[in-house]
Protein backbone atom coordinates (compact mmCIF):
# COMPACT_ATOMS: atom_id res chain seq x y z
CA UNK A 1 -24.34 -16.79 -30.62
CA UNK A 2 -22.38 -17.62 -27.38
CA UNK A 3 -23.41 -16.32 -24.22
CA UNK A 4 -20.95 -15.58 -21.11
CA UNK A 5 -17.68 -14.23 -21.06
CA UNK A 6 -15.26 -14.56 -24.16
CA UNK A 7 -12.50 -12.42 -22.78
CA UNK A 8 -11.09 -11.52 -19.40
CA UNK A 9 -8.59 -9.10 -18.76
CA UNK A 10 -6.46 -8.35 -15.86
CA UNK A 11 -5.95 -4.68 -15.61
CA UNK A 12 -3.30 -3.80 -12.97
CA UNK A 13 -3.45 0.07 -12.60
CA UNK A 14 -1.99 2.59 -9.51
CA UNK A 15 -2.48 5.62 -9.56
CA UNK A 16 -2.93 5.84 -13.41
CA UNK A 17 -6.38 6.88 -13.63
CA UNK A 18 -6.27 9.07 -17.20
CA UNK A 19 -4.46 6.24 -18.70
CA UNK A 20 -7.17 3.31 -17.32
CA UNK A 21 -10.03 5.46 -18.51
CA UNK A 22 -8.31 5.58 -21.95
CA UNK A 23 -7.64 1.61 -21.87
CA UNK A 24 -11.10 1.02 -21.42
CA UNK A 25 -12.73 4.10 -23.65
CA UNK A 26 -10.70 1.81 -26.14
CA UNK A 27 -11.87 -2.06 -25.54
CA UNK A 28 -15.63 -0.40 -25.28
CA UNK A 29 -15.05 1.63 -28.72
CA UNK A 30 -13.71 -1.53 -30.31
CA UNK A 31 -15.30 -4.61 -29.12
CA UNK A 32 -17.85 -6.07 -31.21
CA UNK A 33 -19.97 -7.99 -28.28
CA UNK A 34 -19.50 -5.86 -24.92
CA UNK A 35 -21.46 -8.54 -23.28
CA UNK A 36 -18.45 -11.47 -23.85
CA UNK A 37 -15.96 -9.02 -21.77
CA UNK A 38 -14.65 -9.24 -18.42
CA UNK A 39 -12.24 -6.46 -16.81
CA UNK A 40 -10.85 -7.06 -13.78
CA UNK A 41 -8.73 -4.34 -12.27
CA UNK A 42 -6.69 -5.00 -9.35
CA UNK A 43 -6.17 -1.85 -7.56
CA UNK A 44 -3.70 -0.81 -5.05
CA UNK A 45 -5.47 -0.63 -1.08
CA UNK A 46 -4.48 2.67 -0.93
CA UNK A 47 -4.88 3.92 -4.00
CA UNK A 48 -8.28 5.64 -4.00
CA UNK A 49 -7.34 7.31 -7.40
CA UNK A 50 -8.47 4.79 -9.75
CA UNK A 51 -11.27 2.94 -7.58
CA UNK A 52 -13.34 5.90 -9.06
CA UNK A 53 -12.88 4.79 -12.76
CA UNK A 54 -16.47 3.56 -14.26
CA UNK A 55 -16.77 3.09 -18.38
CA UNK A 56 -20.44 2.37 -19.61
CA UNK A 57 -21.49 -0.33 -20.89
CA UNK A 58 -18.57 -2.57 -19.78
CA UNK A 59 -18.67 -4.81 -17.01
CA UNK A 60 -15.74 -3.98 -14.16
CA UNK A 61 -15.43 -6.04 -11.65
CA UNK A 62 -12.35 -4.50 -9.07
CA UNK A 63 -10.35 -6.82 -6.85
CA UNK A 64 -8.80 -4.14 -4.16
CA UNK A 65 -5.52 -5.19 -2.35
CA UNK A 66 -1.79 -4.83 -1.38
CA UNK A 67 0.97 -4.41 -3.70
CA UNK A 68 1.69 -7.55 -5.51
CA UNK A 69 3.39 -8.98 -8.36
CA UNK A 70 1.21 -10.06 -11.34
CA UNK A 71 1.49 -13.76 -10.58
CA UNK A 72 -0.11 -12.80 -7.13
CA UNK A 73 -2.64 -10.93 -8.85
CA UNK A 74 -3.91 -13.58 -11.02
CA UNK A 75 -4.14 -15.70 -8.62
CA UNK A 76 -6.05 -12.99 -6.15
């Protein structure tokens, strides 16, 4: 079996907090191997709504910032 990280996912969110929680209720109820995902959410710097989102049992990693356009996310 593979080790590491198999998928990573950039979640953009503001001020969306119900509908984050549901995205990520759904990769956790769904994935076969937890362990292999990475979600990344890039969250607005002043949007304190959805730095409080947690699921169990998946790995978040948050990238806090200004307002960007994807392209500048991915590369933040």
């Amino acid at each position: 079996m593979t080790t590491g990280v198999l998928f990573s996912i950039l979640l953009p969110t503001r001020q969306r907090p119900a509908i984050l929680k549901r995205c990520l209720e759904s990769i956790a109820a769904t994935a076969a191997a937890l362990q292999g995902i990475e979600c990344v959410l890039y969250v607005d710097d002043d949007d304190d709504t959805s730095l409080g989102v947690e699921q169990p049992g998946l790995a978040l990693t948050r990238v806090i910032g200004p307002r960007r356009t994807m392209g500048a996310m991915h590369q933040a």
